[in-house]
Protein backbone atom coordinates (compact mmCIF):
# COMPACT_ATOMS: atom_id res chain seq x y z
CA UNK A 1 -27.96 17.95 46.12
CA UNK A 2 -24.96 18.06 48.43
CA UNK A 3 -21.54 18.89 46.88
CA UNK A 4 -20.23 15.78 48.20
CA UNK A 5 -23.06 13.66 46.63
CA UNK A 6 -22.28 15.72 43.41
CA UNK A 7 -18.41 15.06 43.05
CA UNK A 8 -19.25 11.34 43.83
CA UNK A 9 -21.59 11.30 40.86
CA UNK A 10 -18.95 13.03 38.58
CA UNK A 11 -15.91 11.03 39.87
CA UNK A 12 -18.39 7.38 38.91
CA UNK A 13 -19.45 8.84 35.77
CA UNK A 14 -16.25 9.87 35.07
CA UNK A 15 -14.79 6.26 35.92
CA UNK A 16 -16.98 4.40 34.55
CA UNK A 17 -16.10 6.38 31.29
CA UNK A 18 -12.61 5.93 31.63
CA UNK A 19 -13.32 2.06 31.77
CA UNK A 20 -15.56 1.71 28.66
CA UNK A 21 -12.78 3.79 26.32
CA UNK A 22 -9.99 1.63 27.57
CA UNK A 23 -12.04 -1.11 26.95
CA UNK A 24 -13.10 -0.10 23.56
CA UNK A 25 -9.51 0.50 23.02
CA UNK A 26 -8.27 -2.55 24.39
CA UNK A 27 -11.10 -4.75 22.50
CA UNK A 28 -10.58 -2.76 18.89
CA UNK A 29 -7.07 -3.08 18.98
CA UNK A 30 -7.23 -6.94 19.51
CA UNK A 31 -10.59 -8.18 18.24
CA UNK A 32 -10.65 -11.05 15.88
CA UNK A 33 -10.00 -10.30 12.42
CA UNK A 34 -12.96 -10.62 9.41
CA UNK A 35 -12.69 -14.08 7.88
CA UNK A 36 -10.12 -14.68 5.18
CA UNK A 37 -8.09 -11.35 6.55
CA UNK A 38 -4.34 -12.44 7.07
CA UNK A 39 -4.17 -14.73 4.26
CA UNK A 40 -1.16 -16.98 3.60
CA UNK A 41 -1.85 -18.90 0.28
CA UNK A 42 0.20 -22.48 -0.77
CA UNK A 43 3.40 -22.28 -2.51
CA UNK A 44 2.75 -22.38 -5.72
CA UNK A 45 5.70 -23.60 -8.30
CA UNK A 46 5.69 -21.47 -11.45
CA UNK A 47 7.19 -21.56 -14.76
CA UNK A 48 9.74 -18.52 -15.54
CA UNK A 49 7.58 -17.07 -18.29
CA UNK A 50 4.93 -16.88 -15.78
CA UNK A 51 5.84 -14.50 -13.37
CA UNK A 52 6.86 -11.24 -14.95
CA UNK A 53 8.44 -8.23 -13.07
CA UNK A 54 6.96 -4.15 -13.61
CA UNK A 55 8.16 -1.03 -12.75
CA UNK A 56 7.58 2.42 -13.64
CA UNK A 57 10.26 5.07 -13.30
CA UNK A 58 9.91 8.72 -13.19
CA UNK A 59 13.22 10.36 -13.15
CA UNK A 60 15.66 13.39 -14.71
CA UNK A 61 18.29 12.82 -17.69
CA UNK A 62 19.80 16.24 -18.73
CA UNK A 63 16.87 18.24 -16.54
CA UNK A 64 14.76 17.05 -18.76
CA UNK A 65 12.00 14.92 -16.63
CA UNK A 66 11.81 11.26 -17.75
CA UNK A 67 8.34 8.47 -17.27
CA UNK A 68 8.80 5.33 -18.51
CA UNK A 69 5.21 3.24 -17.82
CA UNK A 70 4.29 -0.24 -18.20
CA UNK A 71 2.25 -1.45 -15.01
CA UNK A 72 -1.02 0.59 -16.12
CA UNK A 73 -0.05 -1.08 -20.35
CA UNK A 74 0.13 -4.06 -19.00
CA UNK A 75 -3.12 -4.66 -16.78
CA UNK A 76 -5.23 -2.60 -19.86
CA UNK A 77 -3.66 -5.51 -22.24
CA UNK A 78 -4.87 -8.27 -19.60
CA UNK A 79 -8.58 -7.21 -19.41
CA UNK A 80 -8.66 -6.80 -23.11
CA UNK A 81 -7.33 -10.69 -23.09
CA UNK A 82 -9.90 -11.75 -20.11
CA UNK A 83 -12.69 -13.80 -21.30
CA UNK A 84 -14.80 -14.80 -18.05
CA UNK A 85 -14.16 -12.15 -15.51
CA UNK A 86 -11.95 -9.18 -14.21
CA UNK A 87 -11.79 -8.35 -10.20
CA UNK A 88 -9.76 -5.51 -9.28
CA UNK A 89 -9.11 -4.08 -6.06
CA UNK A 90 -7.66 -0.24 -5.61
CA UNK A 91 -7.18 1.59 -2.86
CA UNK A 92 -7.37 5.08 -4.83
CA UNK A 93 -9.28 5.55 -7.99
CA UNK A 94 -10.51 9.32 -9.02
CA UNK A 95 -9.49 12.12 -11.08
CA UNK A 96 -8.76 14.71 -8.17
CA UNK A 97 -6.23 16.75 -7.42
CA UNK A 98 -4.92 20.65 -6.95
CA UNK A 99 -5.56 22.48 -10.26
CA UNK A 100 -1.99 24.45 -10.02
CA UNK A 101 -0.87 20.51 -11.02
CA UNK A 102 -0.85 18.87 -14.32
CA UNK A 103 -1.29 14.91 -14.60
CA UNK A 104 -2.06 12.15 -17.41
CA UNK A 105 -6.33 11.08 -16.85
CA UNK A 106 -5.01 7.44 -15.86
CA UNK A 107 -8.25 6.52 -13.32
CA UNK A 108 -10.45 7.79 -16.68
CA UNK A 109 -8.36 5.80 -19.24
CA UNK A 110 -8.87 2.98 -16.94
CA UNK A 111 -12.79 3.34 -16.48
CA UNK A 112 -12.67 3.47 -20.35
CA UNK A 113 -11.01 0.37 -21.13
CA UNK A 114 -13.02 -1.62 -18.51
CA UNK A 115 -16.81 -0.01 -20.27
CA UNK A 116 -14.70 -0.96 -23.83
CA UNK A 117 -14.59 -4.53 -22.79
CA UNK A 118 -17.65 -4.87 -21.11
CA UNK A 119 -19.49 -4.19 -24.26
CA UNK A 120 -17.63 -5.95 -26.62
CA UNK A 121 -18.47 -8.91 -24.30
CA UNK A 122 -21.56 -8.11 -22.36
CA UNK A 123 -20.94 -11.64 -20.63
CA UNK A 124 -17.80 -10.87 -18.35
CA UNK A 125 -18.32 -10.49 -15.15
CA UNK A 126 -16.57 -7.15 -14.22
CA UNK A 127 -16.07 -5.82 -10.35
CA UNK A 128 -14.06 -3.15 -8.65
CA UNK A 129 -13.16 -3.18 -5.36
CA UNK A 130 -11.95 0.09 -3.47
CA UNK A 131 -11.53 2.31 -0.53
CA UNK A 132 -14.30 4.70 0.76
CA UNK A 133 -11.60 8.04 0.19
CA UNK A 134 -12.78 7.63 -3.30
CA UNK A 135 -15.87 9.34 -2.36
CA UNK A 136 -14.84 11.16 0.33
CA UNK A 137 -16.17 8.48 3.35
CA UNK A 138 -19.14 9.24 1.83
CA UNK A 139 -19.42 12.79 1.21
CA UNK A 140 -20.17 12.86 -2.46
CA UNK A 141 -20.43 10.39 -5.25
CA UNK A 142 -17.53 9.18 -7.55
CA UNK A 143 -18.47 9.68 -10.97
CA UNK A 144 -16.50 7.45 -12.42
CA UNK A 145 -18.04 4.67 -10.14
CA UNK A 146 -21.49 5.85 -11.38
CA UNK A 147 -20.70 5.38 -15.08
CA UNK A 148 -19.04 2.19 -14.15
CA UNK A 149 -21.83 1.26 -12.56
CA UNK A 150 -24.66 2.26 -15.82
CA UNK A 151 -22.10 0.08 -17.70
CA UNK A 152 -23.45 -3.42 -15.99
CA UNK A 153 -19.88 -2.84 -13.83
CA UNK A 154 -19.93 -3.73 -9.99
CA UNK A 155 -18.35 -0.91 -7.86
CA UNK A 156 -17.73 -2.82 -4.23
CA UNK A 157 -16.84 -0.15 -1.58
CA UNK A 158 -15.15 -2.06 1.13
CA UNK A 159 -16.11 -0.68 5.32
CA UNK A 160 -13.02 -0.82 7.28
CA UNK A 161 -14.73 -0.81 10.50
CA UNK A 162 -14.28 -4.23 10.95
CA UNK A 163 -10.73 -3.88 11.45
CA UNK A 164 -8.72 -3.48 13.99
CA UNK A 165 -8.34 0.06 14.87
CA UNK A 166 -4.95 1.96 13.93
CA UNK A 167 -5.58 5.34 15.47
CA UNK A 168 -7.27 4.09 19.24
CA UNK A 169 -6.97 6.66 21.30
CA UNK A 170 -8.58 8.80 18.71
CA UNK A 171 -11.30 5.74 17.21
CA UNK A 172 -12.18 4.59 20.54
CA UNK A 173 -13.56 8.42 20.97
CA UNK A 174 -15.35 8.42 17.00
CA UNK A 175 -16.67 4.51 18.03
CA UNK A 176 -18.17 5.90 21.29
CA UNK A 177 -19.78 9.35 20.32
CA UNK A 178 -19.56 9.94 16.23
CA UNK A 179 -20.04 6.76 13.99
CA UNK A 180 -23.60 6.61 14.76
CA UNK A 181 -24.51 9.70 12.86
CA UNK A 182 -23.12 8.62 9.04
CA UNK A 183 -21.08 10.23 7.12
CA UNK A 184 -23.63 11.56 4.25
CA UNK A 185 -24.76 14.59 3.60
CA UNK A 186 -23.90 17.73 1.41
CA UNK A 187 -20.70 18.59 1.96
CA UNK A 188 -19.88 21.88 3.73
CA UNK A 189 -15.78 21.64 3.81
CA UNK A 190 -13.55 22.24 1.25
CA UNK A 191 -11.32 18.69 0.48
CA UNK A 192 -7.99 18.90 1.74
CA UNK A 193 -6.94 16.00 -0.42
CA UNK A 194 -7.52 17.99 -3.80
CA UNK A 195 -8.99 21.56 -4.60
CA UNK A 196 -10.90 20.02 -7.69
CA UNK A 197 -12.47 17.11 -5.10
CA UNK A 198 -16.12 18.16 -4.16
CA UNK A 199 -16.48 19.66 -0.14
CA UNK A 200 -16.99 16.80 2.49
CA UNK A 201 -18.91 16.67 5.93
CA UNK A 202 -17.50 17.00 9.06
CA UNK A 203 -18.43 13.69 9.85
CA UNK A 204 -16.64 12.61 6.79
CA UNK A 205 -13.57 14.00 8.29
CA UNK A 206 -14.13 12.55 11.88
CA UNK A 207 -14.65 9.04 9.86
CA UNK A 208 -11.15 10.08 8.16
CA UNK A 209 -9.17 10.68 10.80
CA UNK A 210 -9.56 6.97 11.33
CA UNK A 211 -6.66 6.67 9.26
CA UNK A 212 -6.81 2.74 8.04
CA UNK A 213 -7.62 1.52 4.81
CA UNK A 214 -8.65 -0.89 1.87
CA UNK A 215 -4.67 -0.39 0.37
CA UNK A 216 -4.46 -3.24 -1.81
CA UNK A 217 -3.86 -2.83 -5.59
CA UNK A 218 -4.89 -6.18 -7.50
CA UNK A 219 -6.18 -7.28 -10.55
CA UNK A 220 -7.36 -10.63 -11.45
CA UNK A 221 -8.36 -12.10 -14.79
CA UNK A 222 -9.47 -15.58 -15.49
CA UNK A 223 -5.62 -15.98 -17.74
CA UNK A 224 -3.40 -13.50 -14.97
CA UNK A 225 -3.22 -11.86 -11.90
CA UNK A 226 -1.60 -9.06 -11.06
CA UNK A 227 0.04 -7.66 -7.36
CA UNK A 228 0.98 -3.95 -7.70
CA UNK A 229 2.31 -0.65 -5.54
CA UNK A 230 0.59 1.53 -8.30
CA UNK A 231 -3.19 2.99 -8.03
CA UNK A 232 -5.07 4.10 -11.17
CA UNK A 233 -5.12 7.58 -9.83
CA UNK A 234 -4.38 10.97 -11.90
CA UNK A 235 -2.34 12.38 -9.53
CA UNK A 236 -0.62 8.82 -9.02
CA UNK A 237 0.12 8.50 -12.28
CA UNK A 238 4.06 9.69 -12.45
CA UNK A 239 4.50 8.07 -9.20
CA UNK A 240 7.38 5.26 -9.34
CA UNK A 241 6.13 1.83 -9.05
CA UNK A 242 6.91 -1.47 -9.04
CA UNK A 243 4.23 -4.64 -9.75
CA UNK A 244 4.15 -8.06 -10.76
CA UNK A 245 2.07 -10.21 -13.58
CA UNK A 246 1.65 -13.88 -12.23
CA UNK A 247 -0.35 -16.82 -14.17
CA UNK A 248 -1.53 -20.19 -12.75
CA UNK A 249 -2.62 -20.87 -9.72
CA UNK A 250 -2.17 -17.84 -8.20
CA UNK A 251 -4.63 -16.08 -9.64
CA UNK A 252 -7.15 -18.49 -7.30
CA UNK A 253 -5.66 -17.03 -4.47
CA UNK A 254 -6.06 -13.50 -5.50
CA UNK A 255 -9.39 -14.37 -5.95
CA UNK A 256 -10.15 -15.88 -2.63
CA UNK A 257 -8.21 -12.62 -0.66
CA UNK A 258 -10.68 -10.51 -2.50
CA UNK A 259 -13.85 -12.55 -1.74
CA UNK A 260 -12.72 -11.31 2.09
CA UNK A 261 -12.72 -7.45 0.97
CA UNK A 262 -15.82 -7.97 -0.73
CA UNK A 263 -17.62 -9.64 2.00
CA UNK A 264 -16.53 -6.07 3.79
CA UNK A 265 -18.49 -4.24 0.79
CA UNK A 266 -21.61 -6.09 1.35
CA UNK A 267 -20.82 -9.86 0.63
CA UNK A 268 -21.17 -9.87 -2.52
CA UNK A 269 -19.53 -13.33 -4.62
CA UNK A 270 -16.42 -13.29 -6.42
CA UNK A 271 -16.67 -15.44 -9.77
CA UNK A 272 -13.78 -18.23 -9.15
CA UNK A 273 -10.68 -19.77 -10.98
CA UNK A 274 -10.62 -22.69 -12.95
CA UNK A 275 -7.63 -22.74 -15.14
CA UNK A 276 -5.03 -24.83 -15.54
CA UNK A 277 -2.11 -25.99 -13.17
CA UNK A 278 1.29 -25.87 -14.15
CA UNK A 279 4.46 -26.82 -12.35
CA UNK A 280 8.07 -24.59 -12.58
CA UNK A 281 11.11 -24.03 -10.54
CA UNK A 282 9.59 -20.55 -9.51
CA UNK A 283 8.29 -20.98 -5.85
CA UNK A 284 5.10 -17.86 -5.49
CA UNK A 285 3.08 -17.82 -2.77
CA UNK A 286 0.32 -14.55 -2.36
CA UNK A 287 0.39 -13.15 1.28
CA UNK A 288 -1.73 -10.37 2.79
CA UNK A 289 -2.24 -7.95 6.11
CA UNK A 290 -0.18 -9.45 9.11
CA UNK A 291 1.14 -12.74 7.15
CA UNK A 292 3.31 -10.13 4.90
CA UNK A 293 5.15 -8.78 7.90
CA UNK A 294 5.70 -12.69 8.99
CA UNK A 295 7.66 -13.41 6.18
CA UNK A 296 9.46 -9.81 5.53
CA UNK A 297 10.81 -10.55 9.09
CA UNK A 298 11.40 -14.32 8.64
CA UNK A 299 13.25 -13.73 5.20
CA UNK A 300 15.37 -11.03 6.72
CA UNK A 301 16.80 -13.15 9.45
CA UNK A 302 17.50 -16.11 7.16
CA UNK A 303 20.02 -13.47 5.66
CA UNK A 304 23.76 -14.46 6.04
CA UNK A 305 26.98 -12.27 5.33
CA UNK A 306 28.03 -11.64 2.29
CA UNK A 307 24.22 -12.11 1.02
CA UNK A 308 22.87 -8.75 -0.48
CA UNK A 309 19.57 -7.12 1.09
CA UNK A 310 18.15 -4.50 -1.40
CA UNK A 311 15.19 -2.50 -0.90
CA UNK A 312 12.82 0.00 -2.89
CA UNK A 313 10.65 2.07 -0.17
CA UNK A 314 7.84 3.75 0.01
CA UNK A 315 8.03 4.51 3.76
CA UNK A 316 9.94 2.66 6.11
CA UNK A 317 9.44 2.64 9.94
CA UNK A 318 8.26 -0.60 11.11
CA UNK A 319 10.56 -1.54 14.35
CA UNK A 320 11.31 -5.01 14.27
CA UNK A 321 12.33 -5.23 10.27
CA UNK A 322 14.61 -1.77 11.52
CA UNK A 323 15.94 -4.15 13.92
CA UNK A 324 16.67 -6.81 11.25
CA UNK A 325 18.49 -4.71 9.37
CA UNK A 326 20.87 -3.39 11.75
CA UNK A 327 20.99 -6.89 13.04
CA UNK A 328 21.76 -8.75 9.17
CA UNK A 329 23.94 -5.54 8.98
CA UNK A 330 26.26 -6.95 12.08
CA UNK A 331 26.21 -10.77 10.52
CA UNK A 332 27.87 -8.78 7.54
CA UNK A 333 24.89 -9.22 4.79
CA UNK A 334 25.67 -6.17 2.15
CA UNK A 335 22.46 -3.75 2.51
CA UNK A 336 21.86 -0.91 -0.03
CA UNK A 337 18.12 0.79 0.25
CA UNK A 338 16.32 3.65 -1.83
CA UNK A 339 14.10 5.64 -0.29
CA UNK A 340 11.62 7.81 -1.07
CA UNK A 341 12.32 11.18 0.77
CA UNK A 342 9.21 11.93 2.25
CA UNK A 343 9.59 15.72 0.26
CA UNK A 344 6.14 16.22 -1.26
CA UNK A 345 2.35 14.37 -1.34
CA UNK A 346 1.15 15.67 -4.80
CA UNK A 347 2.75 19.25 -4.86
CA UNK A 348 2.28 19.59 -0.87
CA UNK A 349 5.90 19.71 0.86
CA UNK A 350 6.05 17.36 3.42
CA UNK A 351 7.91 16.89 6.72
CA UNK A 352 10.33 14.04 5.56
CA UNK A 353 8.55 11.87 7.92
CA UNK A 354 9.48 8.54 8.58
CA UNK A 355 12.12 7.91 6.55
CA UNK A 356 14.46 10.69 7.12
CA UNK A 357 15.20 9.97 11.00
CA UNK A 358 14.94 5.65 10.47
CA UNK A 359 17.33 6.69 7.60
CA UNK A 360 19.83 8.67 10.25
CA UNK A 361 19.21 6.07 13.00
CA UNK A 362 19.90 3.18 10.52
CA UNK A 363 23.37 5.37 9.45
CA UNK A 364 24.73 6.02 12.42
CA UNK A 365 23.95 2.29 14.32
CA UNK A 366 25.77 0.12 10.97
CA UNK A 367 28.54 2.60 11.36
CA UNK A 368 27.59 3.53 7.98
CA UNK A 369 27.51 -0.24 6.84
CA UNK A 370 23.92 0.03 5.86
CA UNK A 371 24.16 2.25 2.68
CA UNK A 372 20.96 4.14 1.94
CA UNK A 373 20.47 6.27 -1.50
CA UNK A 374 17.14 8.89 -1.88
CA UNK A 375 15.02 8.54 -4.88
CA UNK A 376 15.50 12.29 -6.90
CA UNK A 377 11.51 13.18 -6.25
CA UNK A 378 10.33 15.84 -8.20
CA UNK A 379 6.17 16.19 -7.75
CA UNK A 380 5.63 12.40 -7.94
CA UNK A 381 6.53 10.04 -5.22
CA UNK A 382 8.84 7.15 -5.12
CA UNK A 383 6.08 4.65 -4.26
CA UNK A 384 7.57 1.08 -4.41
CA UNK A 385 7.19 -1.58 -1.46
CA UNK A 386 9.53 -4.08 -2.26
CA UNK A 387 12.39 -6.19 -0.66
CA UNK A 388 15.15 -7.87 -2.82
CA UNK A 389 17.41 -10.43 -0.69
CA UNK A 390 20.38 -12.10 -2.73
CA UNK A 391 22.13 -15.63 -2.49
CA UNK A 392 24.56 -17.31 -3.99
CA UNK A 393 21.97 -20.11 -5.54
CA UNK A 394 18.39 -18.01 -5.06
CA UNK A 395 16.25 -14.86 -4.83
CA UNK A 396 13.70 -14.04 -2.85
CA UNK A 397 11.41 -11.27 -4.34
CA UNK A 398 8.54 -9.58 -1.62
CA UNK A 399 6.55 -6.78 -3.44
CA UNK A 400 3.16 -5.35 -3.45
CA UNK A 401 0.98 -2.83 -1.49
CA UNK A 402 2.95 -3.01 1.73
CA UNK A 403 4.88 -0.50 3.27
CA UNK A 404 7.06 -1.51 5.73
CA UNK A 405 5.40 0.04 8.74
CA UNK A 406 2.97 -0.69 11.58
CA UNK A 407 -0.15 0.04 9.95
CA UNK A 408 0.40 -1.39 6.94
CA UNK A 409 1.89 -4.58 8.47
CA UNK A 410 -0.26 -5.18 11.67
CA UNK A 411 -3.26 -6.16 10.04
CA UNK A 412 -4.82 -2.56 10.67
CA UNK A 413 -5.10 -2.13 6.36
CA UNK A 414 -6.03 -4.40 4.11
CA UNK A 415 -3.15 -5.01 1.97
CA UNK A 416 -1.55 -7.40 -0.69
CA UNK A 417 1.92 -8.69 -1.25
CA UNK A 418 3.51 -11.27 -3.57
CA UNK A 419 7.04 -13.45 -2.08
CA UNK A 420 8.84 -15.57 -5.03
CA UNK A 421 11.82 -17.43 -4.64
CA UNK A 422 14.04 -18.15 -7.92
CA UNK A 423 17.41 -18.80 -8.66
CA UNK A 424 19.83 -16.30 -8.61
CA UNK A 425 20.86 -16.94 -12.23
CA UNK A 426 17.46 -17.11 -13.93
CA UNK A 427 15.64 -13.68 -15.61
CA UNK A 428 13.69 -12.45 -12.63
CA UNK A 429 17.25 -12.02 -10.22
CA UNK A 430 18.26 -10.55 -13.37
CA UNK A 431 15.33 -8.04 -14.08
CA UNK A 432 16.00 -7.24 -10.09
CA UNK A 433 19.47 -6.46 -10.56
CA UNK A 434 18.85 -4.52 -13.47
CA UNK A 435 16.19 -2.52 -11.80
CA UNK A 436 18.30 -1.76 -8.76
CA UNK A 437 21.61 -0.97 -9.97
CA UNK A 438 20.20 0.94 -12.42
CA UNK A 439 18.93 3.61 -9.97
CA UNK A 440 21.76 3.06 -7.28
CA UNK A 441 24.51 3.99 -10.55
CA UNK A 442 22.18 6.48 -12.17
CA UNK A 443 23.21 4.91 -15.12
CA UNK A 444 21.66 6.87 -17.88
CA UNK A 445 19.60 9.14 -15.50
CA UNK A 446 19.70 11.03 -12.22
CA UNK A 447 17.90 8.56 -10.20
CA UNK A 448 19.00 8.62 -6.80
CA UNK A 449 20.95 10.89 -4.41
CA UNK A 450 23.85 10.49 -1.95
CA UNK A 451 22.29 9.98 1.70
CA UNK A 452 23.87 13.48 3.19
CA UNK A 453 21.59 14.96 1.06
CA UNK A 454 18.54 15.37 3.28
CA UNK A 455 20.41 14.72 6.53
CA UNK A 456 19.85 18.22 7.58
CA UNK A 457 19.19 20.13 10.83
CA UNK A 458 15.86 19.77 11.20
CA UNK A 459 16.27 15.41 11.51
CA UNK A 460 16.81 15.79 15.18
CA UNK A 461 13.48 17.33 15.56
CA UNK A 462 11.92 15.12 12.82
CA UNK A 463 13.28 12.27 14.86
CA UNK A 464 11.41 13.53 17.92
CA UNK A 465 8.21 13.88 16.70
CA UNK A 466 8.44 10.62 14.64
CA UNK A 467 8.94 9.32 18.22
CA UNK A 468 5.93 11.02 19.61
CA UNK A 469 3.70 10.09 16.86
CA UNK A 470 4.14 6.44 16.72
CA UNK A 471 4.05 6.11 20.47
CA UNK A 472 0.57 8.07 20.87
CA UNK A 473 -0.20 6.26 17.23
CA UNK A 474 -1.11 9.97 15.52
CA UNK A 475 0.38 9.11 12.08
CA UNK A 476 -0.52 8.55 8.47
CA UNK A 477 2.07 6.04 7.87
């Protein structure tokens, strides 16, 4: 064959290539979401006493490390109340992580309460809904599932394949050539997420790099619902969270968010909500995916000066609510955010990535109006998602699963947030205040720590390849 006829061939092939993986990415980026994905529920208008705010602290008093817990107490009282049915929904449940660390058995306490229940009333219907990483995108079995399971307890893996991709240029490539093959198979690997987690597949790993998930953390009971930042995961368990206990009508939309994750798991039916209907001057409404983002942005431009914008963070990066800051920050609205420092993932040191350079860049563009505090990490994580905006007359409250970056508010994950409005002198703008100033004043702990303190030399760089990363879209956050 003549060379010409050869490099005509290769240049078509080659074209025609080109065209189908921009069009893959092009199409997975923007295809049309499952049904019931994006969810905004109704307003629903609660009594005080039924909407309750959680948090768990980790932090140091004296050197002496401090945990004070009541999410996990909380949701083990609830099922032990339910009657007809409890549906939960967490992104990480297992018992893994790096022997050299030390952590409370809270995914195993968990699977014990739910078996406890289930046979002191055989009749509940029981189901847990969670992210394939719990076994590895298939590389191994979860025991903990499996005894769920021999307990008459569904275990509902949810396939995030349906959703839009995070990662393209790299899932456009695993779409094309490697998601045909599976994932299962006897792991060859060693787990990089915990030394004690069994070896994966290397197709486990291609399916990983993915990077998008089932990140929701939700329980619902036929008396309460529950929308959380906390997973029932060992190495989780000293994390800081924050969460919140709702009853009413709520709990029908919880119900009717999860029906979509289960329909991803193999459409299986969610039992449904019947209780009873009360009205209060506490406006909750249950938002998820792309819909949280909406009103995060919507809530921060309704800000006005001398209105106070507080804010517990997990990660922080997404560019228009950066924006709204800086932008509530000129209309003279007081800001004051903790952040976690992006120091350590479970006893790995990590590159301060996002936080550290939207930190700087948030510093140095208020002029040093927008005040920003870092959590005092030790091994855990500050892991809270939650936005705090002051009046003079009312509250708004957004919490949940959400962190407040593109791939957690795009409607790549799956994800679950709670807004409440109240007034500004009733007992949940109190609890807020409490919970807030309590860690900005360190009053009676070390909580937080003055901003300069991880300003360092390497933030330039950090700020560089933060740039790179969410341009190109190679990021876990």
């Amino acid at each position: 064959m003549p060379k010409k006829v050869k490099k005509r061939i290769l240049i078509t092939g080659l074209l025609l290539f080109l065209s189908f993986y921009i069009g893959t990415i092009y199409y997975q980026e923007n295809k049309p979401l499952p049904k019931g994905v994006s969810f905004e529920g109704d307003v629903h208008y609660l009594q005080e006493n039924q909407v309750r705010f959680l948090y768990d602290l980790t932090y140091k008093n004296n050197k002496e490390t401090k945990h004070e817990q009541e999410i996990f107490d909380t949701v083990f009282q609830a099922i032990d109340e339910a009657e007809q049915f409890v549906v939960m929904d967490f992104f990480l449940f297992n018992d893994y992580y790096d022997q050299s660390l030390d952590f409370p058995p809270l995914s195993t306490s968990l699977m014990d309460v739910l078996i406890e229940k289930k046979r002191h009333n055989p009749n509940i219907e029981m189901v847990l809904i969670t992210d394939e990483i719990n076994i590895s995108y298939g590389s191994h079995k979860n025991w903990q599932f499996e005894k769920l399971k021999d307990h008459g307890i569904t275990v509902l893996l949810t396939d995030v394949d349906p959703l839009r991709d995070s990662n393209p240029l790299y899932s456009a490539i695993w779409r094309i050539f490697f998601q045909w093959f599976g994932q299962a198979g006897k792991g060859t690997l060693a787990n990089l997420m915990a030394d004690q987690a069994p070896d994966m597949t290397f197709r486990s790993y291609l399916k990983l790099l993915n990077v998008k998930a089932n990140h929701r953390k939700t329980v619902a009971t036929d008396k309460k619902a529950f929308v959380l930042s906390g997973n029932p995961h060992d190495a989780s368990a000293y994390h800081s969270n924050i969460g919140f206990e709702l009853e009413g009508p709520i709990i029908e939309d919880v119900l009717k968010t999860e029906q979509a994750a289960a329909n991803l798991a193999g459409r299986y039916v969610l039992p449904t909500y019947n209780g009873k209907h009360e009205t209060g001057d506490v406006a909750v409404q249950l938002l998820t995916e792309g819909k949280v983002a909406n009103k995060v942005i919507q809530s921060l431009k309704e800000s006005r000066k001398d209105d106070e914008i507080w804010m517990a963070m997990f990660y922080l990066a997404e560019r228009e609510v950066v924006e709204e800051l800086l932008a509530a920050s000129d209309r003279g609205v007081k800001i004051n955010l903790i952040l976690d420092p992006n120091e350590n993932a479970f006893g790995s040191k990590k590159s301060g990535l996002p936080n550290r350079p939207v930190a700087q860049e948030l510093h140095e563009k208020s002029k040093g109006n927008i005040h920003i505090r870092w959590y005092n990490t030790g091994e855990e994580q500050y892991h809270p998602k939650l936005l705090y905006i002051k009046k003079k007359d009312k509250v708004t409250i957004i919490g949940g699963s959400t962190n407040f970056t593109q791939r957690n508010m795009d409607d790549f994950n799956l994800e679950t947030n709670v807004i409440i409005k109240a007034k500004a002198d009733g007992r949940l703008a109190k609890d807020l205040d409490d919970y807030f100033n309590r860690q900005w004043n360190n009053q009676n702990g070390e909580f937080t720590l003055d901003f300069e303190k991880y300003q360092n030399a390497l933030t330039t760089l950090q700020r560089v390849v933060y740039t790179i990363q969410k341009w190109l879209y190679f990021t876990t956050y």
